[in-house]
Protein backbone atom coordinates (compact mmCIF):
# COMPACT_ATOMS: atom_id res chain seq x y z
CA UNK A 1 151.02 69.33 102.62
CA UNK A 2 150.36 68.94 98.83
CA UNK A 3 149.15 71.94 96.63
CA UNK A 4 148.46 71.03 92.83
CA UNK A 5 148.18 73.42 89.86
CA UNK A 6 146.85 71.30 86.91
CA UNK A 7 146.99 72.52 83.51
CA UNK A 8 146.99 70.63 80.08
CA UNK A 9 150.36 71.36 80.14
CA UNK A 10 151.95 70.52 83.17
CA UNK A 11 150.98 69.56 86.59
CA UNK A 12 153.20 70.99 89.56
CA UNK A 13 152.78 68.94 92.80
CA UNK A 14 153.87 71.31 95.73
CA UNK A 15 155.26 68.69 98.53
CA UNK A 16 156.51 69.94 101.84
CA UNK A 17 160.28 68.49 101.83
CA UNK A 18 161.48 69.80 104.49
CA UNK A 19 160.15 68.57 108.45
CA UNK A 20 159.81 71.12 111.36
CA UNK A 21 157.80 74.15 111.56
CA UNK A 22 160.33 76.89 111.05
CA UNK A 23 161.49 76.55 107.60
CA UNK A 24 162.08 80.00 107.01
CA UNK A 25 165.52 79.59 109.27
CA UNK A 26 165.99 76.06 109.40
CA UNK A 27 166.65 76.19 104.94
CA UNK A 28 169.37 78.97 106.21
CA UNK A 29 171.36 75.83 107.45
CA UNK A 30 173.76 73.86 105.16
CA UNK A 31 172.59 70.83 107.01
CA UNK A 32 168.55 71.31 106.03
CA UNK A 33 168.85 72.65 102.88
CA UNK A 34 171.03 69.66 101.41
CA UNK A 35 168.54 67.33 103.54
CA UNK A 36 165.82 69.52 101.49
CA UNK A 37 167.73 69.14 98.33
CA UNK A 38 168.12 65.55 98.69
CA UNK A 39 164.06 64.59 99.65
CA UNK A 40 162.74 66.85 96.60
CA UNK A 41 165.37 65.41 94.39
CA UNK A 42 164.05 61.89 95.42
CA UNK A 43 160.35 63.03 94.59
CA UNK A 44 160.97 64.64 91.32
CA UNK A 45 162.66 61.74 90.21
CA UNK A 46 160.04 59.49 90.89
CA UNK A 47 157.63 61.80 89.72
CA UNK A 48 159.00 62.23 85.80
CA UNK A 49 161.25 59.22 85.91
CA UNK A 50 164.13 61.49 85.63
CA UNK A 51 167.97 60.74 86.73
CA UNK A 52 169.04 63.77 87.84
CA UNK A 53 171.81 63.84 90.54
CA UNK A 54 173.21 66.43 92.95
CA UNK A 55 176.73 67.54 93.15
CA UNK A 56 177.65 68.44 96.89
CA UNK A 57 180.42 70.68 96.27
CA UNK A 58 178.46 72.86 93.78
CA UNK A 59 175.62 72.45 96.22
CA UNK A 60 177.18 74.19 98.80
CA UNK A 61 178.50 76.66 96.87
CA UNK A 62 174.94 77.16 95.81
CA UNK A 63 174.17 78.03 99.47
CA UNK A 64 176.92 80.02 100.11
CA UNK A 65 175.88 82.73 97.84
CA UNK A 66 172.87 82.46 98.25
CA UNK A 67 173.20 83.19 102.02
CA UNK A 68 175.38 85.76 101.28
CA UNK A 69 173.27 87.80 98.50
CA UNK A 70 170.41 86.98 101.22
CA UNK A 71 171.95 88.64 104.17
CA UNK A 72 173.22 91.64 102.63
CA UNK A 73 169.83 92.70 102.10
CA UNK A 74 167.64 91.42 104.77
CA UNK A 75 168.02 94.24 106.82
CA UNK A 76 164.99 95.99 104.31
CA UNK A 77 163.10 92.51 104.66
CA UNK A 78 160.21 94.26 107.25
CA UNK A 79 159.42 96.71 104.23
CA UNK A 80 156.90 94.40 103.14
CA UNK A 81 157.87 90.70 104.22
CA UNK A 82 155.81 88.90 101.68
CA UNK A 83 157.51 90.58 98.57
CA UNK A 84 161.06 89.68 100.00
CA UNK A 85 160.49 86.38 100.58
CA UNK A 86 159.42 86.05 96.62
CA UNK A 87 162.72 87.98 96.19
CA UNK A 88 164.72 85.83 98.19
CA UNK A 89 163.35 82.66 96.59
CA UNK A 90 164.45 84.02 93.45
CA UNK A 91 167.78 84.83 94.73
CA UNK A 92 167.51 81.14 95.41
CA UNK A 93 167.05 80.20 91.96
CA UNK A 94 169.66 82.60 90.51
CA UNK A 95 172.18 81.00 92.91
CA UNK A 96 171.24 77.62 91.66
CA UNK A 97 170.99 78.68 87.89
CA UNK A 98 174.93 80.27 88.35
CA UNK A 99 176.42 76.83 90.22
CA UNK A 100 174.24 73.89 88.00
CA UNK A 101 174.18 72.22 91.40
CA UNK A 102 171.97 69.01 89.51
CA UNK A 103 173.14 67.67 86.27
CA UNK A 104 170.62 64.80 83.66
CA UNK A 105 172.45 61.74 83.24
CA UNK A 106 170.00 60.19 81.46
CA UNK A 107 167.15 60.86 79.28
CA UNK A 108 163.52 60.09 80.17
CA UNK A 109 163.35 57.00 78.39
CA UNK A 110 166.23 55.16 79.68
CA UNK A 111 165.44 56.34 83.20
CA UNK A 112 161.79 54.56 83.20
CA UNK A 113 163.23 51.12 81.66
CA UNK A 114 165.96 51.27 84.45
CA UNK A 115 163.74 52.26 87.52
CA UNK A 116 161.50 49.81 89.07
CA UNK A 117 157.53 50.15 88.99
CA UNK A 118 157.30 50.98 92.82
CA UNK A 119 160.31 53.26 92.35
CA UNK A 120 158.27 55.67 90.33
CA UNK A 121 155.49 57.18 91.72
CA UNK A 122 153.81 58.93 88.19
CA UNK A 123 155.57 59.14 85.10
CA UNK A 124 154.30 62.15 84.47
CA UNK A 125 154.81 63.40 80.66
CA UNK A 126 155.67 66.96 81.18
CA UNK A 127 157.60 69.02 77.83
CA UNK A 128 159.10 71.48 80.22
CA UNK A 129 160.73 68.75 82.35
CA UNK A 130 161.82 67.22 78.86
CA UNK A 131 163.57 70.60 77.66
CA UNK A 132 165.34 71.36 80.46
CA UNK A 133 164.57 68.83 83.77
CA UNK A 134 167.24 70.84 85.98
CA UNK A 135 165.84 74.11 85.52
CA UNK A 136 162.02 72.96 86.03
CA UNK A 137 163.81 70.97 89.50
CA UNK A 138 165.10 74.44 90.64
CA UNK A 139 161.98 76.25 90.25
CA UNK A 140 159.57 73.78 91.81
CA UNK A 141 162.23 73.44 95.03
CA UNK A 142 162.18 77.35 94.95
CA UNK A 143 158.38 77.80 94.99
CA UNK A 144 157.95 74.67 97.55
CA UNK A 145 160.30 76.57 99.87
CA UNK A 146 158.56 80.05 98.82
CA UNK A 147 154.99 78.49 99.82
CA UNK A 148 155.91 76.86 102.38
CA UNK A 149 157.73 79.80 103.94
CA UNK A 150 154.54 82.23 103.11
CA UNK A 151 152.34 80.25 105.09
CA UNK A 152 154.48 80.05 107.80
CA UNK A 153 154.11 84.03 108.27
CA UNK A 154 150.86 84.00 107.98
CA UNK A 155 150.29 85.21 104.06
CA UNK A 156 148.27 83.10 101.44
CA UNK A 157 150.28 80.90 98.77
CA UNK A 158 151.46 81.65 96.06
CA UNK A 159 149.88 81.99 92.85
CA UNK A 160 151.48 81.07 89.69
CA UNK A 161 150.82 82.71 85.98
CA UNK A 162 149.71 81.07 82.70
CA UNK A 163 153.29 81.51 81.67
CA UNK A 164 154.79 79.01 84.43
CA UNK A 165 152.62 76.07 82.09
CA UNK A 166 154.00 77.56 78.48
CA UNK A 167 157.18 75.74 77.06
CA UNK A 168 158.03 78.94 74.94
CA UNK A 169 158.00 80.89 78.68
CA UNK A 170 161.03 78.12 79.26
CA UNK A 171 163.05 78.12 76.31
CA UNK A 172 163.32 81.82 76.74
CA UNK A 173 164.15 81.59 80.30
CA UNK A 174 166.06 79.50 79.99
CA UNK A 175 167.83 81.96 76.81
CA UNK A 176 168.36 84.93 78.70
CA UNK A 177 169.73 83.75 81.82
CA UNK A 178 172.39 81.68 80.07
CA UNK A 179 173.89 85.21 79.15
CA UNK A 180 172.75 87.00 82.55
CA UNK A 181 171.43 84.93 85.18
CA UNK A 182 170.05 87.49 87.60
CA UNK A 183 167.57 87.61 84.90
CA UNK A 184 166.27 84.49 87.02
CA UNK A 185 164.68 87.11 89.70
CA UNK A 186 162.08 88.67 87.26
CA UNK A 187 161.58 85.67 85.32
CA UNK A 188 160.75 84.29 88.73
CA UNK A 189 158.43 87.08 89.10
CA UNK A 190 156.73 86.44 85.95
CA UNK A 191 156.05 82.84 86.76
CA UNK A 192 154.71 84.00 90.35
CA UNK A 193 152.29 86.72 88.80
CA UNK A 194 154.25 89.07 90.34
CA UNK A 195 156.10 92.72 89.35
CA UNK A 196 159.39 91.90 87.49
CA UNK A 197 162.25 94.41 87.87
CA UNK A 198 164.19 93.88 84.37
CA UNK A 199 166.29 96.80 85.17
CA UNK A 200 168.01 96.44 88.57
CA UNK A 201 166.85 92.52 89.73
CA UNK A 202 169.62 92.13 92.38
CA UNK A 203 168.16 94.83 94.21
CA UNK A 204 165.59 94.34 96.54
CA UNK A 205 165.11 97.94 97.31
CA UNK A 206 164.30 98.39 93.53
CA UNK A 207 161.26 96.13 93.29
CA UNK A 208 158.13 97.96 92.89
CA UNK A 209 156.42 96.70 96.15
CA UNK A 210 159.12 97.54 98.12
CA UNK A 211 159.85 101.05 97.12
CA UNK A 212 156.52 101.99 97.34
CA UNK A 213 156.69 100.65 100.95
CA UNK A 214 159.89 102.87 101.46
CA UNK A 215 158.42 105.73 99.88
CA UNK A 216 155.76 105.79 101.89
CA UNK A 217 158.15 105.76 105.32
């Protein structure tokens, strides 16, 4: 499966990365999720004729928290299953954010001289992958996982805002969660068109859609 949003700015190229039909607990495995890791990695290199590389230790360590900030709150995941999995994919790219699991070793230029034509699949010119190419990597792996893992239950994709395609949306994402990074949930949010929670982000219970949910129990 391949979803594209097109803008003049950008063009995000959903690909499925990961194989089998239960994604939503197969990326809970070490084993899938680096697979994962490693297959978009692959295809966003191709795509922008970027170098960027994966460290496995900070990889894991990636996981690891994000498991464990993931299971400590699961138990309020039936509240309203769609919302939490848009939560959960932003715990996903807070826990990436924290432990820089991908690093740039080399700028765009360099990176389309030294790869071969049939290496690169479209050198896409894209400013947000030229101001920071590891953060726009962690957010189209997050969403790929997040759509993928919607229409597995059974809810529509997602949907992403006009911010998501707006390089000042980046540079101040990319700002404020130097200083805090759970600030990558509602900025998450934001980019999904959803209802940010600025004040208490680590919290699922605290999101709007959920509370009312809980409220209404």
């Amino acid at each position: 499966m391949t979803r594209s949003v097109p803008t003049a700015a950008c063009d995000i190229e959903l690909d499925s990365v990961a194989s089998g039909p239960d994604l939503k607990h197969g990326i809970r495995r070490l084993g899938t999720f680096a697979r994962t890791i490693d297959t978009a990695l692959d295809q966003f290199n191709r795509r922008y004729a970027s170098r960027l590389v994966c460290s496995r230790p900070a990889l894991t360590r990636t996981f690891l928290d994000w498991v464990r900030a993931f299971e400590a709150q699961r138990p309020i995941a039936d509240r309203d299953r769609r919302d939490f999995s848009h939560f959960a994919a932003g715990l996903l790219m807070r826990a990436m954010l924290q432990n820089g699991p991908v690093r740039d070793t080399a700028n765009k230029a360099s990176s389309a001289e030294a790869m071969a034509p049939a290496d690169v699949l479209v050198a896409r010119a894209n400013p947000i992958v030229d101001f920071w190419p590891e953060g726009f990597f962690y957010f189209e792996f997050c969403i790929t996982i997040l759509d993928a893992v919607l229409s597995e239950q059974g809810f529509a994709g997602i949907d992403l805002s006009e911010e998501t395609f707006e390089l000042r949306s980046w540079e101040s994402f990319r700002e404020n969660v130097k200083s805090d990074p759970d600030l990558a949930i509602p900025f998450f949010d934001v980019f999904l068109k959803g209802d940010p929670n600025w004040n208490f982000p680590l919290f699922a219970a605290s999101r709007h859609a959920i509370r009312r949910r809980i409220c209404d129990d």
